[in-house]
N, C-alpha and C. Protein backbone atom coordinates (compact mmCIF):
# COMPACT_ATOMS: atom_id res chain seq x y z
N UNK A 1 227.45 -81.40 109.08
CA UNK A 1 226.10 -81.67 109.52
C UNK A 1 225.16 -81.48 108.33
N UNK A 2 224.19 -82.52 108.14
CA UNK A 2 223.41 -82.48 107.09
C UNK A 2 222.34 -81.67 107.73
N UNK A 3 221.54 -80.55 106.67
CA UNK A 3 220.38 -79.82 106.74
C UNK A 3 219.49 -80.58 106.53
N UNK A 4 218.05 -80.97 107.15
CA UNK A 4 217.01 -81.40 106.98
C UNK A 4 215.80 -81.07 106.89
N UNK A 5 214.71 -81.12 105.84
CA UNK A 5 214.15 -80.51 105.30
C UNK A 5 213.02 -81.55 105.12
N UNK A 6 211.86 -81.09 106.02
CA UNK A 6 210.87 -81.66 106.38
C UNK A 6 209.90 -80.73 105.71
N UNK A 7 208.66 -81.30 104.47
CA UNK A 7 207.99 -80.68 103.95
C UNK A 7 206.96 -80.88 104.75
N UNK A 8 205.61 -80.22 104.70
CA UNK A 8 204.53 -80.09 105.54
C UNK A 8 203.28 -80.40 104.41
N UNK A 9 202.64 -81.85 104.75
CA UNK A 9 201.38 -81.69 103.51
C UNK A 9 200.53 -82.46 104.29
N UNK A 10 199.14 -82.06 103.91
CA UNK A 10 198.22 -82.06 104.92
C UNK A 10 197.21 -82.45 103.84
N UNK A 11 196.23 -83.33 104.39
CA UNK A 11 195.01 -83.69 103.82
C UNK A 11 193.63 -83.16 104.32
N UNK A 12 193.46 -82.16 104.83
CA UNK A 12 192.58 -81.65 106.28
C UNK A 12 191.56 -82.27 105.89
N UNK A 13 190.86 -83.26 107.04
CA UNK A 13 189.80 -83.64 107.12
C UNK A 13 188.40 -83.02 107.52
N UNK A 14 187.08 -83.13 107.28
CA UNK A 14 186.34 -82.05 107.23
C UNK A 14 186.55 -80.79 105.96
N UNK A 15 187.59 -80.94 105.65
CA UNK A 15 187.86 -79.00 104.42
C UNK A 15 188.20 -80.19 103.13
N UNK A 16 188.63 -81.65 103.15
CA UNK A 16 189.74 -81.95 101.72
C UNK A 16 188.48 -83.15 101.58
N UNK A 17 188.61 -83.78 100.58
CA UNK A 17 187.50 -84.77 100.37
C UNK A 17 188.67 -85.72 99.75
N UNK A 18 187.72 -87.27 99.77
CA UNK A 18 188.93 -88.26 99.61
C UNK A 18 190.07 -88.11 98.13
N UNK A 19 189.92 -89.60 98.18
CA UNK A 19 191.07 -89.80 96.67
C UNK A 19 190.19 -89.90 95.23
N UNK A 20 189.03 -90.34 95.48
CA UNK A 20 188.80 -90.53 94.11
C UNK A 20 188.78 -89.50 93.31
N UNK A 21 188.97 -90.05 91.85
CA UNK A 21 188.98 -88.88 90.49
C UNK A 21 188.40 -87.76 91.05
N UNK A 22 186.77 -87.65 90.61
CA UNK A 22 186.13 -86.76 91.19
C UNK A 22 186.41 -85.39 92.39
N UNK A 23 186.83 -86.66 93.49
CA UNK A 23 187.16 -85.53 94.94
C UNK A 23 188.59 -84.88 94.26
N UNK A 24 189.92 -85.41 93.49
CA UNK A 24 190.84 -84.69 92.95
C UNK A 24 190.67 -83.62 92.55
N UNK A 25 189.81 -84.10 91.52
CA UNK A 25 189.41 -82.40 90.72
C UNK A 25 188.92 -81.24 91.47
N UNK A 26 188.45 -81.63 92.51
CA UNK A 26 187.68 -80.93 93.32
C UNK A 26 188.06 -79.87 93.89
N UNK A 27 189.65 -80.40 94.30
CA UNK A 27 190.87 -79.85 95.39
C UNK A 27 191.74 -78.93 94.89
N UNK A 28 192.12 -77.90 95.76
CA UNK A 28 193.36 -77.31 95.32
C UNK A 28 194.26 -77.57 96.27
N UNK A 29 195.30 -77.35 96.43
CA UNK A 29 196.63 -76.77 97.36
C UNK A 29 196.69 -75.34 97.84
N UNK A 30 196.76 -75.16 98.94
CA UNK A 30 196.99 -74.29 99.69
C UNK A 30 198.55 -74.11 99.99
N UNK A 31 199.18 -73.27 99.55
CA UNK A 31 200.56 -73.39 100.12
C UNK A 31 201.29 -71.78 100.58
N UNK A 32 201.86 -71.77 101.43
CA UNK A 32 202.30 -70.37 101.84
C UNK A 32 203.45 -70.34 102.89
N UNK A 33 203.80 -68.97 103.60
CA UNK A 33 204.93 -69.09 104.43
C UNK A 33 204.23 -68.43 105.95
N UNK A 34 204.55 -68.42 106.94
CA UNK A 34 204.34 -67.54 108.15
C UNK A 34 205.37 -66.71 108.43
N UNK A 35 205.23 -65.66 109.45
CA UNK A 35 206.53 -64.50 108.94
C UNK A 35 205.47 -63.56 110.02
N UNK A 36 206.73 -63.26 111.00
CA UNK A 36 205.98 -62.04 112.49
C UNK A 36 207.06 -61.03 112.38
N UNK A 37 206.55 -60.03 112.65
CA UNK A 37 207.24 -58.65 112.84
C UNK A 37 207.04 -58.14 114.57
N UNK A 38 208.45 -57.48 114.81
CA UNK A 38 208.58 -57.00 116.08
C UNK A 38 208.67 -55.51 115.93
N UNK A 39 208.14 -55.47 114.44
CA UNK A 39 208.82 -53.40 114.39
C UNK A 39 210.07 -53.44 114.10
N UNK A 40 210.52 -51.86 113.84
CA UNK A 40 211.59 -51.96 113.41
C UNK A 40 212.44 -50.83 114.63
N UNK A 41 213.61 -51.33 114.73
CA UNK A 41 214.18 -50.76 115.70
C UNK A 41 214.58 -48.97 115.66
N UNK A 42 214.33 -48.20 116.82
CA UNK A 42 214.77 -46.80 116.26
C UNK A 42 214.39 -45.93 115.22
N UNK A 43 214.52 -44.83 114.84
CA UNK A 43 213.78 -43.81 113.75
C UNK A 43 214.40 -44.25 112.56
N UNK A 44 214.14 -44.19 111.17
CA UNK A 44 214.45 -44.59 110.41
C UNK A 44 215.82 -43.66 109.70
N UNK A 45 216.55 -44.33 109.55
CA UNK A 45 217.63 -43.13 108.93
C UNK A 45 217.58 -42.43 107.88
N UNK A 46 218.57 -41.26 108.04
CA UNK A 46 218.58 -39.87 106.89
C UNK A 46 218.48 -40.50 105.80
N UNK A 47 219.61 -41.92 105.38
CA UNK A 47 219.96 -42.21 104.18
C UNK A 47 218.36 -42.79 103.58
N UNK A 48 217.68 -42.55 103.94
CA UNK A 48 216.03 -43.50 103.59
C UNK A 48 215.97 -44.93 103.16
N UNK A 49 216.80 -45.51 103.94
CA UNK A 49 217.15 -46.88 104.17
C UNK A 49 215.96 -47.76 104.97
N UNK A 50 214.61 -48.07 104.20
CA UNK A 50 213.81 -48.72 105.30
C UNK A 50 214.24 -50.02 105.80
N UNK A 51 214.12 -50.34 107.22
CA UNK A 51 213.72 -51.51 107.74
C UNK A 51 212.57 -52.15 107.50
N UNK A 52 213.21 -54.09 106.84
CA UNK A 52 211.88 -54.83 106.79
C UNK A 52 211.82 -55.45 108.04
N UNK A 53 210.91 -55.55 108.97
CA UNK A 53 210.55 -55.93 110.13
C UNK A 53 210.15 -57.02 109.92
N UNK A 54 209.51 -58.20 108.69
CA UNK A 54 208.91 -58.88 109.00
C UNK A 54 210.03 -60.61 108.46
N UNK A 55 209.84 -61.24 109.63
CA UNK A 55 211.22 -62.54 109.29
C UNK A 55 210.20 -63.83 109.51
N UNK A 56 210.66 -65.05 109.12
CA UNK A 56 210.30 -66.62 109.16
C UNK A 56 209.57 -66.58 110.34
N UNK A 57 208.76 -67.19 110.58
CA UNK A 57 208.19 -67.48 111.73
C UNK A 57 208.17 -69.17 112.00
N UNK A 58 209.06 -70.03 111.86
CA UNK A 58 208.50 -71.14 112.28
C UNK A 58 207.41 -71.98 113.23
N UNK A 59 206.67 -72.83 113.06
CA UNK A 59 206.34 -73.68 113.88
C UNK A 59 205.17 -73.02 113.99
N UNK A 60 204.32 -71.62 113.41
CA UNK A 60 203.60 -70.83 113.90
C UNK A 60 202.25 -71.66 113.75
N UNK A 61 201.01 -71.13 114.25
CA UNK A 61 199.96 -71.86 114.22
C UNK A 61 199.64 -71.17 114.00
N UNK A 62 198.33 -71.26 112.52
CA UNK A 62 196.84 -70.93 112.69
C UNK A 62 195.89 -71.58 112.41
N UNK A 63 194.62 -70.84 112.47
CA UNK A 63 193.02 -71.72 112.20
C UNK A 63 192.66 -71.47 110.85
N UNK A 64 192.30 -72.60 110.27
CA UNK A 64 191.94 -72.28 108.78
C UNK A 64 189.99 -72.87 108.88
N UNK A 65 189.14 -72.25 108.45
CA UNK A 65 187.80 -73.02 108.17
C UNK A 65 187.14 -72.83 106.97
N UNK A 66 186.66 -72.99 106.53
CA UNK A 66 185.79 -73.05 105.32
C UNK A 66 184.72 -72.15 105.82
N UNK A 67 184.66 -71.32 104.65
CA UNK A 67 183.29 -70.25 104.82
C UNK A 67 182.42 -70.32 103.57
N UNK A 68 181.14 -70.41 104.33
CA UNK A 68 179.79 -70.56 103.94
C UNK A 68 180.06 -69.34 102.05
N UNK A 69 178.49 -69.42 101.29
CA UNK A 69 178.51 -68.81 100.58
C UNK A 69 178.15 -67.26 101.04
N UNK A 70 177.58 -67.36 102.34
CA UNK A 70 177.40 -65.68 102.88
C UNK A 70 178.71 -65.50 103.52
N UNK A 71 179.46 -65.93 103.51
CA UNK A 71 181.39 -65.14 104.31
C UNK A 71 181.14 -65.71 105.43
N UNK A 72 179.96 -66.53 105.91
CA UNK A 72 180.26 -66.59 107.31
C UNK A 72 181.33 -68.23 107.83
N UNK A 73 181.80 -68.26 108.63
CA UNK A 73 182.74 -69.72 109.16
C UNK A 73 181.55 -71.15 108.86
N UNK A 74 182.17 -72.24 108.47
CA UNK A 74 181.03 -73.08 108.62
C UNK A 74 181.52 -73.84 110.13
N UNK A 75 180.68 -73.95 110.69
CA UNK A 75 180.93 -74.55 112.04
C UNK A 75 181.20 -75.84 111.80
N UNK A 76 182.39 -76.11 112.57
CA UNK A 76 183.09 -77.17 112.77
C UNK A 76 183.54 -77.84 111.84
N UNK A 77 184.31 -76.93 110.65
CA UNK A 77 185.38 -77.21 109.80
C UNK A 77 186.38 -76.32 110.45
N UNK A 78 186.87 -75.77 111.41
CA UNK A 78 188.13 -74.77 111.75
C UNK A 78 189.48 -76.32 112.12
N UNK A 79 190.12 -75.96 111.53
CA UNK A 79 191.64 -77.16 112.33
C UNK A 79 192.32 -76.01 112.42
N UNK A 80 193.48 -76.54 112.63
CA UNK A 80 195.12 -75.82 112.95
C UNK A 80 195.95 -76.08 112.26
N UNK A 81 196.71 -75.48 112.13
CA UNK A 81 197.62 -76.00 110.38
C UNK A 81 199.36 -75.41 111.23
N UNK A 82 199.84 -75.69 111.32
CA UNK A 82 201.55 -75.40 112.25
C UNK A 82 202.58 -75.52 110.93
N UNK A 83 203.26 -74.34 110.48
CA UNK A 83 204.19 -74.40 109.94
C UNK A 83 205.19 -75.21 109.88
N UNK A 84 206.07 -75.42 109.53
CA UNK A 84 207.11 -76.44 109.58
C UNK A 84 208.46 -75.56 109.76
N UNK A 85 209.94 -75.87 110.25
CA UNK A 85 210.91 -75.53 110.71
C UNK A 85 211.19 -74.69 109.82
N UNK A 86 211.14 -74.59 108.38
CA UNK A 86 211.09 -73.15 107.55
C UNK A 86 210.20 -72.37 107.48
N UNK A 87 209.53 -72.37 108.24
CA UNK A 87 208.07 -71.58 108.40
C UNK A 87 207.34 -71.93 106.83
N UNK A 88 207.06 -72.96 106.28
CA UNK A 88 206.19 -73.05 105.11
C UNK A 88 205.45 -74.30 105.53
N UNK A 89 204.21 -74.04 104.66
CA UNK A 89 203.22 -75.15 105.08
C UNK A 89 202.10 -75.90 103.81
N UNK A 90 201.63 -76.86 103.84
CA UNK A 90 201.14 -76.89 102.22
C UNK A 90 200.35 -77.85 102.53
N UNK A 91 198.68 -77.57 102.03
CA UNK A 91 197.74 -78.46 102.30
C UNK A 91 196.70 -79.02 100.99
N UNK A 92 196.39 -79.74 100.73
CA UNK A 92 195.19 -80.21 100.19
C UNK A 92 193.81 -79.79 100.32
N UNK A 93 192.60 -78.65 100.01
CA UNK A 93 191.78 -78.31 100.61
C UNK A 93 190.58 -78.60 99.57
N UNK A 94 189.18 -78.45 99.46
CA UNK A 94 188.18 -78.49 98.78
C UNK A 94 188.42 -77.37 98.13
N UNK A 95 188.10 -76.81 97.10
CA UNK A 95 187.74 -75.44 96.32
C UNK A 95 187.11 -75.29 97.20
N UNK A 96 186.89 -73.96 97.20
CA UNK A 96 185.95 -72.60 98.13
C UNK A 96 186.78 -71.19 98.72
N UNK A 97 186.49 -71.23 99.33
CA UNK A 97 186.34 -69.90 100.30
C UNK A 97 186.64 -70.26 101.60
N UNK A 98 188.06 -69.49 102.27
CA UNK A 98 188.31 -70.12 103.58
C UNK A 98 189.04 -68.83 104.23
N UNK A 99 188.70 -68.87 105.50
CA UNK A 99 188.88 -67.80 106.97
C UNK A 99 190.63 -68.35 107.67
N UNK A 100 191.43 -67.83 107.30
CA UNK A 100 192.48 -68.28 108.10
C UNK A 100 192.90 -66.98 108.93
N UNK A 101 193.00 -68.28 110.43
CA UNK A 101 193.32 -66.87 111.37
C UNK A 101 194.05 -67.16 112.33
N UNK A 102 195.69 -66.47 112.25
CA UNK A 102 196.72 -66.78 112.79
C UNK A 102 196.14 -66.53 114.58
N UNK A 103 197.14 -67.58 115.34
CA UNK A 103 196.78 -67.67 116.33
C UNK A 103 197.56 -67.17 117.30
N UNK A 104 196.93 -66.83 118.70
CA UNK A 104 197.68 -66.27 119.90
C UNK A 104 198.92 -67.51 120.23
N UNK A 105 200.33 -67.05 120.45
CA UNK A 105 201.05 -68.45 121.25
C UNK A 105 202.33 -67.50 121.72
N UNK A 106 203.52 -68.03 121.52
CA UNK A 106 204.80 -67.49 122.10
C UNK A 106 205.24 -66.08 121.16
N UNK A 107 205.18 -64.89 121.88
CA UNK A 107 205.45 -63.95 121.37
C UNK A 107 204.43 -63.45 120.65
N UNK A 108 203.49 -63.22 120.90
CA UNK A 108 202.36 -63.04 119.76
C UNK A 108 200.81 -63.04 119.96
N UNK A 109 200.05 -62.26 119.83
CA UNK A 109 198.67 -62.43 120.43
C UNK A 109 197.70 -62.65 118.90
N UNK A 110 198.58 -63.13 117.71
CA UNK A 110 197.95 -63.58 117.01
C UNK A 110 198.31 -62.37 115.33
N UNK A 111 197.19 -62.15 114.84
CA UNK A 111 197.82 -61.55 113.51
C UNK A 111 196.22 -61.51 112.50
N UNK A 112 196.42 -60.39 111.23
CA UNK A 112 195.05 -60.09 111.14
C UNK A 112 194.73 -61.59 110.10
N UNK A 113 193.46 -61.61 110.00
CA UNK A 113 192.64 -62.51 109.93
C UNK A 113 192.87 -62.01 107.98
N UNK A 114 192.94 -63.70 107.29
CA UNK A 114 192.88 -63.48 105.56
C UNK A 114 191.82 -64.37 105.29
N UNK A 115 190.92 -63.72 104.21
CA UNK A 115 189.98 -64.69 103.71
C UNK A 115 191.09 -65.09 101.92
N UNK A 116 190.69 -66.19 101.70
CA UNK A 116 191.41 -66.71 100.58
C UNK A 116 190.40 -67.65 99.51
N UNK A 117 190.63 -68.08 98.55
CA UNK A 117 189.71 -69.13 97.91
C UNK A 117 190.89 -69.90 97.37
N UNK A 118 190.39 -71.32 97.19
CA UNK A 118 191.16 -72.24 96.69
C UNK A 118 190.57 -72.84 95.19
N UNK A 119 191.13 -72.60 94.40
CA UNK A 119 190.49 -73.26 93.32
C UNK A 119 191.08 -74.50 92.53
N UNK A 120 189.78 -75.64 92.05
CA UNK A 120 190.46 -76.85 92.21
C UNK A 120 191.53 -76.94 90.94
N UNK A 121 192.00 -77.76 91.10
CA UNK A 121 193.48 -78.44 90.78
C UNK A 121 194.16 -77.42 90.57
N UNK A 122 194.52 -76.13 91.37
CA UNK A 122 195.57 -74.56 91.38
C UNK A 122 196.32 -74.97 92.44
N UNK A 123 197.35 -74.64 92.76
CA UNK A 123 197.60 -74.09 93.77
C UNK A 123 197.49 -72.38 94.31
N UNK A 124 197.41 -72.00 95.61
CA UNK A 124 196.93 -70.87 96.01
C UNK A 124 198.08 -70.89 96.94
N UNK A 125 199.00 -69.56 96.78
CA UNK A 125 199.63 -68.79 97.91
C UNK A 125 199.21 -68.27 98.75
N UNK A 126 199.83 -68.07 99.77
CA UNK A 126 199.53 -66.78 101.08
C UNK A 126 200.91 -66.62 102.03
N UNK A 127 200.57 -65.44 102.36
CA UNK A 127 201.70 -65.65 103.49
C UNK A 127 200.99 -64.93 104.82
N UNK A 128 200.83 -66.00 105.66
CA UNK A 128 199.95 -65.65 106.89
C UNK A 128 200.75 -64.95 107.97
N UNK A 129 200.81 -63.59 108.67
CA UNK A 129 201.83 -62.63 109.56
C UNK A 129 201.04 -62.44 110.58
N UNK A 130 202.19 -62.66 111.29
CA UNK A 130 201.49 -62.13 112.62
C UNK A 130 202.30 -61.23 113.65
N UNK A 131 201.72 -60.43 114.29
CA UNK A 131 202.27 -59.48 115.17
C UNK A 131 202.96 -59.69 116.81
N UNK A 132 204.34 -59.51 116.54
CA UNK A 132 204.94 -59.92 117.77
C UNK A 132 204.76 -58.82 118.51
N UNK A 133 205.23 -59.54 119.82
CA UNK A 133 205.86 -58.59 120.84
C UNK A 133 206.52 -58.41 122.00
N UNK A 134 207.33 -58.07 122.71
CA UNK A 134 207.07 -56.26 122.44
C UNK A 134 207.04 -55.99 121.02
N UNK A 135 206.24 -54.84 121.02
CA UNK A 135 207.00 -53.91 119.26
C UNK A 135 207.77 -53.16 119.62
N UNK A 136 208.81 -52.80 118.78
CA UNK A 136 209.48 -51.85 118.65
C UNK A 136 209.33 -50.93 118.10
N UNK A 137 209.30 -49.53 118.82
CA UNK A 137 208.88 -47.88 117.97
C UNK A 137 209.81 -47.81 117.77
């Protein structure tokens, strides 16, 4: 069976500006992974062996918007951006300053909120987490 490997690239409309020269320069890439934690099971052992709790999250959703020069959201730039089957995702955005904030769905009432900046022609990492559940103490 062949593995298939569907990349995720996004032009967000409202946050990315077109093709010409100009709007290029303008843009960076946004690219990162999603990844939820359920806790880690049981007290941690003698040998001080930590548990990493936090694994792939595919398919996950969050809200990304563009924020103003005072931090605040600009209204009605927020979309949804959905990971892809490896939980990675990769977009085209304007330079600036942007509010991404993982969302409530299956297993999950969502995850803390990252402010990020994109600067043009960079690419910019993140890895957006969110909190499952149950947790495990």
């Amino acid at each position: 069976m062949k593995a298939m490997f569907v990349a995720t690239i996004l032009t967000v409309a409202g946050l990315a500006t077109g093709v010409s020269g100009a709007a290029v320069d303008a843009t960076g890439t946004l690219k990162g992974t999603t990844q939820i934690s359920f806790g880690c099971p049981g007290p941690v052992s003698a040998s001080g062996v930590q548990c990493n709790p936090w694994h792939s999250f595919p398919f996950a959703r969050f809200s990304i918007s563009r924020r103003s020069t005072d931090g605040v959201p600009v209204p009605a730039t927020a979309v949804v951006v959905t990971s892809n089957a490896r939980a990675s995702f990769s977009l085209r955005l304007d330079a600036g300053s942007y509010l991404v904030t993982p969302l409530p769905q299956h297993n999950t009432h969502g995850g803390p909120r990252l402010t990020l900046r994109v600067h043009a022609g960079a690419t910019t990492w993140t890895l957006v987490r969110f909190v499952g559940y149950p947790q495990m103490e």
